[in-house]
PDB file of N, CA and C in Angstrom:
ATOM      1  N   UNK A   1     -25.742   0.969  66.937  1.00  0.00           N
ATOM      2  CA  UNK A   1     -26.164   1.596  65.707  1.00  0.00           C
ATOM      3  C   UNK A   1     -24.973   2.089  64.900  1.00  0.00           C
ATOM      4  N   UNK A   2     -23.970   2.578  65.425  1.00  0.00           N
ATOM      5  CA  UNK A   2     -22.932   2.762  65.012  1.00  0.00           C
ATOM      6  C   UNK A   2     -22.361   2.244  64.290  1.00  0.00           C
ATOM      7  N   UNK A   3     -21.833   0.881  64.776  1.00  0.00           N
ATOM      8  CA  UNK A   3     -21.331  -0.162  64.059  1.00  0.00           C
ATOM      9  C   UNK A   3     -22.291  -0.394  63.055  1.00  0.00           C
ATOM     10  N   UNK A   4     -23.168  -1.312  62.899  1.00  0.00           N
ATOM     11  CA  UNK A   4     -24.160  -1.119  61.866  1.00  0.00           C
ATOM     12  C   UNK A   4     -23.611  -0.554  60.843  1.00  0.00           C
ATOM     13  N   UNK A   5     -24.128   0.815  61.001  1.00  0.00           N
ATOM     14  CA  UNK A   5     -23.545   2.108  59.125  1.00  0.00           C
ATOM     15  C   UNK A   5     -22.600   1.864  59.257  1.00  0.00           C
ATOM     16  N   UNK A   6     -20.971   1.718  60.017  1.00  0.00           N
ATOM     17  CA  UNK A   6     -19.510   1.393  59.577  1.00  0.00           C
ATOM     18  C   UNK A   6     -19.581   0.511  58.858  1.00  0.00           C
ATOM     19  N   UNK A   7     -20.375  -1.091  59.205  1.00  0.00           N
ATOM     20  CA  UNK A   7     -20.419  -1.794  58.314  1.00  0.00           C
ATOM     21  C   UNK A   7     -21.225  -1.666  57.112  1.00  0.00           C
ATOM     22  N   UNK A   8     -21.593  -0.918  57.026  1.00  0.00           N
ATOM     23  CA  UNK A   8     -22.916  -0.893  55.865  1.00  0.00           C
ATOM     24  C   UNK A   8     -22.060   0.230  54.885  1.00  0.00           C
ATOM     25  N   UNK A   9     -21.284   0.844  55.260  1.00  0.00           N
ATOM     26  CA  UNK A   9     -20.409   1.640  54.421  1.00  0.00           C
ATOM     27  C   UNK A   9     -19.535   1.411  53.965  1.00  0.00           C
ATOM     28  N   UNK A  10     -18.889   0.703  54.821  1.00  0.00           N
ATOM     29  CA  UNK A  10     -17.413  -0.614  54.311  1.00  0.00           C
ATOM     30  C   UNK A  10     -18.204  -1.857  53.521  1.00  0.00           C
ATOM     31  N   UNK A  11     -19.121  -2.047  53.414  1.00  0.00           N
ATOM     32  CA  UNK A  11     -19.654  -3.015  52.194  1.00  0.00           C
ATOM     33  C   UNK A  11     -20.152  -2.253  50.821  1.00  0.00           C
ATOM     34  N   UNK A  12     -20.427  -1.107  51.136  1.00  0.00           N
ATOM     35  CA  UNK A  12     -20.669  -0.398  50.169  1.00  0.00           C
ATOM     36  C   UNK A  12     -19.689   0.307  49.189  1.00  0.00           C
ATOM     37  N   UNK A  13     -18.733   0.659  49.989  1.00  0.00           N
ATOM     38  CA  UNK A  13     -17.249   0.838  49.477  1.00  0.00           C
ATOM     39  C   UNK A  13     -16.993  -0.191  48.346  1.00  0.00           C
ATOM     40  N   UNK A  14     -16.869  -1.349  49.622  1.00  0.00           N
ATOM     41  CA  UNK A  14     -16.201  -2.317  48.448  1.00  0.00           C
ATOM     42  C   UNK A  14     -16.536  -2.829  47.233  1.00  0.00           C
ATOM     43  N   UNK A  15     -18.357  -2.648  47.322  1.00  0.00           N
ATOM     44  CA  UNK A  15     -18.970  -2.848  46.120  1.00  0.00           C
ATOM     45  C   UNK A  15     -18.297  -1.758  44.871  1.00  0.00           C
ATOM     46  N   UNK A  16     -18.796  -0.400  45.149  1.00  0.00           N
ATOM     47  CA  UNK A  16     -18.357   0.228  44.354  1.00  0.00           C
ATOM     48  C   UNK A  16     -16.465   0.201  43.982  1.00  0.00           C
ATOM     49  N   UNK A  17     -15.671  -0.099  45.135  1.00  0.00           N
ATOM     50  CA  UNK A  17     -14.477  -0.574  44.105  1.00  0.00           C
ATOM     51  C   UNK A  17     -14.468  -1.936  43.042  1.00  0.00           C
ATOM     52  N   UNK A  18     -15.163  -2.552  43.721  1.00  0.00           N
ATOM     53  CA  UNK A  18     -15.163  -4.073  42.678  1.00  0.00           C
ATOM     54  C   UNK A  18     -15.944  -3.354  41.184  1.00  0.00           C
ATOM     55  N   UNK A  19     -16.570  -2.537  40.787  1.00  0.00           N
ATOM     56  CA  UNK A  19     -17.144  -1.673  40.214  1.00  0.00           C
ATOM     57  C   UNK A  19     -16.637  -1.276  39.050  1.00  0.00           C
ATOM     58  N   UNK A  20     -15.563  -0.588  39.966  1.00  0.00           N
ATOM     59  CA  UNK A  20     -14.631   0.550  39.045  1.00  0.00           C
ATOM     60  C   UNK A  20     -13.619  -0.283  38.634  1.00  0.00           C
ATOM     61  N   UNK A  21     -13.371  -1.156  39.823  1.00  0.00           N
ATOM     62  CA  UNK A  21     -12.050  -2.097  38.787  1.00  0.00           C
ATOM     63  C   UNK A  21     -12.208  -2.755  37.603  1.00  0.00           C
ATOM     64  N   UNK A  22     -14.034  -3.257  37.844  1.00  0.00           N
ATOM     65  CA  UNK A  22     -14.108  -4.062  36.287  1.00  0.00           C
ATOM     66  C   UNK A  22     -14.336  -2.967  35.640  1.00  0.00           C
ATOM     67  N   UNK A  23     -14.920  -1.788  35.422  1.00  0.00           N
ATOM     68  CA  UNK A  23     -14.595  -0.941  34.091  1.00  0.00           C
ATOM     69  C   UNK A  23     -13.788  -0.386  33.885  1.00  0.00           C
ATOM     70  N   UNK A  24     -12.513  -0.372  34.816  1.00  0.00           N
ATOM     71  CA  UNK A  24     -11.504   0.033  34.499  1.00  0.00           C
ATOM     72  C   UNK A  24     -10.780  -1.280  33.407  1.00  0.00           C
ATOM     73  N   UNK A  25     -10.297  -2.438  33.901  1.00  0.00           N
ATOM     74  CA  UNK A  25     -10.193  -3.780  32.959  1.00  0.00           C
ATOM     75  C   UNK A  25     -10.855  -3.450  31.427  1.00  0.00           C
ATOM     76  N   UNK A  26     -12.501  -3.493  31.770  1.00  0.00           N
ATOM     77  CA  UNK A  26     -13.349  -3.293  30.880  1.00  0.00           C
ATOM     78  C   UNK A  26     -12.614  -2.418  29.640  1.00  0.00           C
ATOM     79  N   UNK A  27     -12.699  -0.750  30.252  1.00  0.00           N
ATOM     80  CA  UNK A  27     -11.747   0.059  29.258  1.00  0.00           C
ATOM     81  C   UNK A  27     -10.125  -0.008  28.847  1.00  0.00           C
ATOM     82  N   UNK A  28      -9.308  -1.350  29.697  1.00  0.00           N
ATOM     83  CA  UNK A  28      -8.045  -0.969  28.716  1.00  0.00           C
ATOM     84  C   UNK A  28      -8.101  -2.349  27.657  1.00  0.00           C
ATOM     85  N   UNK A  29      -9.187  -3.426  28.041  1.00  0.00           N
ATOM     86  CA  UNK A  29      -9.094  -4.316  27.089  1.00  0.00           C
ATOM     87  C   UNK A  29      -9.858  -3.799  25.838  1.00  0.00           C
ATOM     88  N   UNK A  30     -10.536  -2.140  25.982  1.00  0.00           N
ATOM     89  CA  UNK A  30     -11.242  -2.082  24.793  1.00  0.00           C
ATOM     90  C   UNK A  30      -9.833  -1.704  24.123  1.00  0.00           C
ATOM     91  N   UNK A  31      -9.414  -0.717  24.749  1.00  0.00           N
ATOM     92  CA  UNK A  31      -8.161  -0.065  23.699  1.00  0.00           C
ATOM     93  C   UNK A  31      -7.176  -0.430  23.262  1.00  0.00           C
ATOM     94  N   UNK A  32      -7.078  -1.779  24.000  1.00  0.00           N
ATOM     95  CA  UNK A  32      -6.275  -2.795  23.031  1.00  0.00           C
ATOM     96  C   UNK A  32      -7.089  -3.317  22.268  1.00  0.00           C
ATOM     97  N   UNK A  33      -7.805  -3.639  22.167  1.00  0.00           N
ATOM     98  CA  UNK A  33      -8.708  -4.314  21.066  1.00  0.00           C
ATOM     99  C   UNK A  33      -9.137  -3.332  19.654  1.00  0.00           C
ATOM    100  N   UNK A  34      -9.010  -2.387  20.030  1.00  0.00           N
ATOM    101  CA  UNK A  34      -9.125  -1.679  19.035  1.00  0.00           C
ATOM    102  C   UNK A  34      -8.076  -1.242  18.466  1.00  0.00           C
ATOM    103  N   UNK A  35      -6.441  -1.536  18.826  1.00  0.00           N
ATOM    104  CA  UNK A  35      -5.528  -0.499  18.393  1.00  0.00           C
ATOM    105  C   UNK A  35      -5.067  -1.989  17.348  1.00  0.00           C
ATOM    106  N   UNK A  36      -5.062  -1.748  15.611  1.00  0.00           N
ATOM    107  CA  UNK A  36      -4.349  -2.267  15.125  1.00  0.00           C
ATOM    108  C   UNK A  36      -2.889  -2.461  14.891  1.00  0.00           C
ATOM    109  N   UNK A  37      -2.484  -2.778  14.006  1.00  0.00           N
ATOM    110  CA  UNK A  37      -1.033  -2.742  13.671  1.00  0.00           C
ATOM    111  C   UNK A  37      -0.760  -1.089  12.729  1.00  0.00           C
ATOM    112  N   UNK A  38       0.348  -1.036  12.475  1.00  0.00           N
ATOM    113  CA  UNK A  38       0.618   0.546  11.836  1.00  0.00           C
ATOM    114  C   UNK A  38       0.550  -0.116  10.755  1.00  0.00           C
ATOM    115  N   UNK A  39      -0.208  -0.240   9.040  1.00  0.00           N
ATOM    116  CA  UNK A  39       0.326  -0.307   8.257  1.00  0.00           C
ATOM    117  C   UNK A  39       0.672   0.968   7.125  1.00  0.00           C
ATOM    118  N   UNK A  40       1.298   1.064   6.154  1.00  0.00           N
ATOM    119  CA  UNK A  40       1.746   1.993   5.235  1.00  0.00           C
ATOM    120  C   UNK A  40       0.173   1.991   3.990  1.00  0.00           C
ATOM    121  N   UNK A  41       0.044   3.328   3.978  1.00  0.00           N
ATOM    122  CA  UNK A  41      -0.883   3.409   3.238  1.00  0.00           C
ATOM    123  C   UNK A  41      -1.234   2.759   2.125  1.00  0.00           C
ATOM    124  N   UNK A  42      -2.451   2.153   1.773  1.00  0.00           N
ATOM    125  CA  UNK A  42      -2.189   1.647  -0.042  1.00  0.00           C
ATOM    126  C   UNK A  42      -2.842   2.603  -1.156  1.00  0.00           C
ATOM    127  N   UNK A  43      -1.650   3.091  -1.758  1.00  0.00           N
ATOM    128  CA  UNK A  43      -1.969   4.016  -3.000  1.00  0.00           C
ATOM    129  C   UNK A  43      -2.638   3.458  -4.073  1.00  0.00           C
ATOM    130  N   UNK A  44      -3.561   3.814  -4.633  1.00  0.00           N
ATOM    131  CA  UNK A  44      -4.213   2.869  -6.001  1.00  0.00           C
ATOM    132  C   UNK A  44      -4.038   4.183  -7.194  1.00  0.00           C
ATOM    133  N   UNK A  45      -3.530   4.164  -8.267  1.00  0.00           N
ATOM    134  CA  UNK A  45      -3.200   4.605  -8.679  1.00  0.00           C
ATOM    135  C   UNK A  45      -4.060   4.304 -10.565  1.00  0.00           C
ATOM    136  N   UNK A  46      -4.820   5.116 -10.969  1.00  0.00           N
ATOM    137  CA  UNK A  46      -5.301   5.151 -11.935  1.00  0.00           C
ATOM    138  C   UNK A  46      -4.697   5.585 -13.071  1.00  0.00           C
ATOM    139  N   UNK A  47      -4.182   4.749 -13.873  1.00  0.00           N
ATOM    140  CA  UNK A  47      -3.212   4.752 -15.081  1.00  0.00           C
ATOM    141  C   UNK A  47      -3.556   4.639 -16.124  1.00  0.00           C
ATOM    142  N   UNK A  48      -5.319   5.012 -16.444  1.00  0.00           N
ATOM    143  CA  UNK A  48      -5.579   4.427 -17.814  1.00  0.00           C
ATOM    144  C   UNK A  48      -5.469   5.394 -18.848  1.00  0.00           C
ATOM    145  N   UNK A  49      -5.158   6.684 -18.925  1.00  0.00           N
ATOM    146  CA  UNK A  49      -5.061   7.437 -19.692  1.00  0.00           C
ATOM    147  C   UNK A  49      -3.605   7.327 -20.637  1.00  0.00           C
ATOM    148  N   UNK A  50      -3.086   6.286 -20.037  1.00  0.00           N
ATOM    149  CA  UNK A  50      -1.837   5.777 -20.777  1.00  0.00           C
ATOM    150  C   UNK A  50      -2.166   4.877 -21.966  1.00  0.00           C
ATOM    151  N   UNK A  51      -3.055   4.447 -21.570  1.00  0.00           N
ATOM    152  CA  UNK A  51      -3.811   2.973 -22.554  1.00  0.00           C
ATOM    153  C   UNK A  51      -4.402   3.763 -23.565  1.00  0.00           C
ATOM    154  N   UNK A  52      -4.741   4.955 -23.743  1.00  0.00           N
ATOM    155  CA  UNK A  52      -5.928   4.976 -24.944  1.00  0.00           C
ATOM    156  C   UNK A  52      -5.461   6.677 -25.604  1.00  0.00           C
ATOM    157  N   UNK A  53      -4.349   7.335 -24.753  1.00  0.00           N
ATOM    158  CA  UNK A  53      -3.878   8.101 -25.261  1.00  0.00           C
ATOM    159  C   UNK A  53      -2.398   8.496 -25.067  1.00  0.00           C
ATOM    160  N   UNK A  54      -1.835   8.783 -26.736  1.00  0.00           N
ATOM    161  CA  UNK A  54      -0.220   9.234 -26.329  1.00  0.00           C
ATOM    162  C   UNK A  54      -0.028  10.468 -26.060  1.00  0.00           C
ATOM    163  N   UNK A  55       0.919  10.644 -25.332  1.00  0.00           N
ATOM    164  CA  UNK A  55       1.196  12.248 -24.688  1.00  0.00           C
ATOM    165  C   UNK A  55       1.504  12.998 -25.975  1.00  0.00           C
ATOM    166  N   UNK A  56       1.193  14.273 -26.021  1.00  0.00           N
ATOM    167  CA  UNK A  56       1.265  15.076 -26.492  1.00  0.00           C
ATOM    168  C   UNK A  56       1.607  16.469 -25.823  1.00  0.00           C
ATOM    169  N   UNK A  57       2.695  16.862 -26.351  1.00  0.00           N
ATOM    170  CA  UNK A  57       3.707  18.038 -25.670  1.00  0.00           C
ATOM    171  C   UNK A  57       2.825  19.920 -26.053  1.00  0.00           C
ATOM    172  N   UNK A  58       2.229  20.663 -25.588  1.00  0.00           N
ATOM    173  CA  UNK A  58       1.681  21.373 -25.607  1.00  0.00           C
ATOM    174  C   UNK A  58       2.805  22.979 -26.011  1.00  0.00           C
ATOM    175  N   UNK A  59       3.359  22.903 -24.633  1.00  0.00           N
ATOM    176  CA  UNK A  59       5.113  24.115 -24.430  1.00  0.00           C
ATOM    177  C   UNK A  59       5.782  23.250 -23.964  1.00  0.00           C
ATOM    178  N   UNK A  60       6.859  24.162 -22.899  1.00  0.00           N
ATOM    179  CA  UNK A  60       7.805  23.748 -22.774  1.00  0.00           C
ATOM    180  C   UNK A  60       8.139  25.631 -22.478  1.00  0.00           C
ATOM    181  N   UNK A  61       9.537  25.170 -21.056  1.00  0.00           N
ATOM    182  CA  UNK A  61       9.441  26.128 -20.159  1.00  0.00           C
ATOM    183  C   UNK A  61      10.877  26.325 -19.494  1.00  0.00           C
ATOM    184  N   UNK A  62      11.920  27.107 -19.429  1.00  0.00           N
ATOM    185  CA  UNK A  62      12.157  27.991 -20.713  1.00  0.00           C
ATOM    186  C   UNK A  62      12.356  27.723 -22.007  1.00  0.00           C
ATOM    187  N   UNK A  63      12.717  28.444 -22.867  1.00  0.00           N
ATOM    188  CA  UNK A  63      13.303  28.659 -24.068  1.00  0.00           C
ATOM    189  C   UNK A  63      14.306  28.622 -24.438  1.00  0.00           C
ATOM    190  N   UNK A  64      15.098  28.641 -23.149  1.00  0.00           N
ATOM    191  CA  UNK A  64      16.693  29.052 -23.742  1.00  0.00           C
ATOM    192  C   UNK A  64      17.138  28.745 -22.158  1.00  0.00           C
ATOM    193  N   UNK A  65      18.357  28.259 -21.971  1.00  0.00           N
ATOM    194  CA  UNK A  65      18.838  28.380 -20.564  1.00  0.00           C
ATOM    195  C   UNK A  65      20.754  27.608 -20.692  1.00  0.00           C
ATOM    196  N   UNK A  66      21.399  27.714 -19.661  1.00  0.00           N
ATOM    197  CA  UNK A  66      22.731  27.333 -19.799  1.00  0.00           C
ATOM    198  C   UNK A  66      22.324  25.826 -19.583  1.00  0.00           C
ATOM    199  N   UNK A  67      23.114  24.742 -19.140  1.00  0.00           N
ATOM    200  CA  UNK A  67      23.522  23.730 -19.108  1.00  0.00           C
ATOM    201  C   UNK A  67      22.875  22.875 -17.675  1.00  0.00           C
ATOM    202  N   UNK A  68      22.290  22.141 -17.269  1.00  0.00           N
ATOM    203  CA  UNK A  68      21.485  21.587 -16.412  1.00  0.00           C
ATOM    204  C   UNK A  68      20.443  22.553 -15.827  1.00  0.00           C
ATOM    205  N   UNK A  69      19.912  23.362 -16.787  1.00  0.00           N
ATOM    206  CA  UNK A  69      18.718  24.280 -15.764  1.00  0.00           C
ATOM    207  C   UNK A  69      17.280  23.582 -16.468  1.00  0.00           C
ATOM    208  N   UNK A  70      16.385  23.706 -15.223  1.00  0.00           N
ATOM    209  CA  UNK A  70      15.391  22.904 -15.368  1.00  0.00           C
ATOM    210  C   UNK A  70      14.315  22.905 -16.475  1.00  0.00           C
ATOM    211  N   UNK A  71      13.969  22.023 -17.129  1.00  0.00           N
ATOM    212  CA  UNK A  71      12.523  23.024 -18.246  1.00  0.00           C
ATOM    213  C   UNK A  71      11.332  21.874 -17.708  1.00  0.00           C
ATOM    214  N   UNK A  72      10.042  23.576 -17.798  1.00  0.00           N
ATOM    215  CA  UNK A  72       8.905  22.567 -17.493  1.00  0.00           C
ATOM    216  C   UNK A  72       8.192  22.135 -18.766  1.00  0.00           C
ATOM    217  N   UNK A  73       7.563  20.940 -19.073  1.00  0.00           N
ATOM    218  CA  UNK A  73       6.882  20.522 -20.287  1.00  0.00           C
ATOM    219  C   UNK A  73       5.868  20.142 -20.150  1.00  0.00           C
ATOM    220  N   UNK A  74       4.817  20.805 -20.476  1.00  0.00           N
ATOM    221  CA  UNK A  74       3.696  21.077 -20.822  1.00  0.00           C
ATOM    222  C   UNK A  74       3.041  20.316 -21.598  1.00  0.00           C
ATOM    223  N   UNK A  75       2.034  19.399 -21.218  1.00  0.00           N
ATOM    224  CA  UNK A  75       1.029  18.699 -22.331  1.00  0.00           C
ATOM    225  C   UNK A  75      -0.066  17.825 -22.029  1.00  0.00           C
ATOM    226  N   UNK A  76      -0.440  16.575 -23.057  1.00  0.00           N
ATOM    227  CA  UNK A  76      -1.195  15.844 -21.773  1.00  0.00           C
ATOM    228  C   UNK A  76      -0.921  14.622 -22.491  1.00  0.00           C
ATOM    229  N   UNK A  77      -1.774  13.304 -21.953  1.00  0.00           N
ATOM    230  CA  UNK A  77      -1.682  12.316 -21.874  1.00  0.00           C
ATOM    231  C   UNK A  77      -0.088  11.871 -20.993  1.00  0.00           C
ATOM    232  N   UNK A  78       0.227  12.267 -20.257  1.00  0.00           N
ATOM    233  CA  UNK A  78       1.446  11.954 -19.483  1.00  0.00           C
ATOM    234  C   UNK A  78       0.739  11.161 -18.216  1.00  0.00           C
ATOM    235  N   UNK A  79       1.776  10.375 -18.078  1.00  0.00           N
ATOM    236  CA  UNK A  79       1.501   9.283 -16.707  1.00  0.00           C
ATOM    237  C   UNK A  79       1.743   9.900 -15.312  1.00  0.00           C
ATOM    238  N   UNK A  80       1.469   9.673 -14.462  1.00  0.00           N
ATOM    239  CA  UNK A  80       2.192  10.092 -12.956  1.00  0.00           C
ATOM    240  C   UNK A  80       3.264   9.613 -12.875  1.00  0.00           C
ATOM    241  N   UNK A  81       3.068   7.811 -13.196  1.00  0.00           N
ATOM    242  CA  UNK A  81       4.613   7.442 -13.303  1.00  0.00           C
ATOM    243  C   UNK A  81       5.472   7.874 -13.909  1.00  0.00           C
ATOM    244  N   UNK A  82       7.083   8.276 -13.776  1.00  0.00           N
ATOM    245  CA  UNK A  82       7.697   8.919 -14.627  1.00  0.00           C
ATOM    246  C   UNK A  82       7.981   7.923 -15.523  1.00  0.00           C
ATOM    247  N   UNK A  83       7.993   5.978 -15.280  1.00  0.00           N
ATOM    248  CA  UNK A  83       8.442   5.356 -15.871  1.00  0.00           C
ATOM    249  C   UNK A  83       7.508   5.406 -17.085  1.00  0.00           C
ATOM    250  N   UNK A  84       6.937   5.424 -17.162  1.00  0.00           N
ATOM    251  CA  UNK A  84       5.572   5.132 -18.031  1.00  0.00           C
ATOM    252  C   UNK A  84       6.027   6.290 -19.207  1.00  0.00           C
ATOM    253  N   UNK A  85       6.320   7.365 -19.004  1.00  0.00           N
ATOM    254  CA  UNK A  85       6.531   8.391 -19.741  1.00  0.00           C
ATOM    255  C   UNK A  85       7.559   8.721 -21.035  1.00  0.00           C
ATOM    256  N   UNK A  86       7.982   7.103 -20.991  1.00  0.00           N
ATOM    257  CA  UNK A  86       9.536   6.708 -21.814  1.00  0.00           C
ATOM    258  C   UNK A  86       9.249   6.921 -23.418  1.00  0.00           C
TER     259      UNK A  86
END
């Protein structure tokens, strides 16, 4: 009787490793399958307020300053692009 359940436990074993190995397989071929490539974001960028209106300067920020200090300018119809802004 002994023998018997040794064997009946050592087959049972092995079932359950043959088991775990395929869902183990199972789960790393998911996570490769799912991991794409890295790409760089794509920005879409809505520019039409360039098309149908010209900027117009509102202020302007300071008033007065020495020699390379910054001024902010104030208005609208301006692009995001700075090129656009020529």
């Amino acid at each position: 009787m002994k023998t018997y359940s040794t064997n009946l436990r050592l087959v049972v074993q092995q079932q359950i490793a043959k088991k775990l190995l395929g869902l183990s397989l199972l789960a790393v071929l998911l996570c490769f399958s799912a991991c794409k490539k890295n790409q760089a974001p794509v920005v879409i960028i809505d520019d039409k307020e360039d098309k149908y209106e010209d900027p117009a300067f509102t202020s302007f920020s300071p008033s007065e300053g020495a020699m390379n200090t910054v001024i902010t300018i104030n208005g609208k119809g301006f692009s995001i692009i700075p090129e656009h802004n020529d």
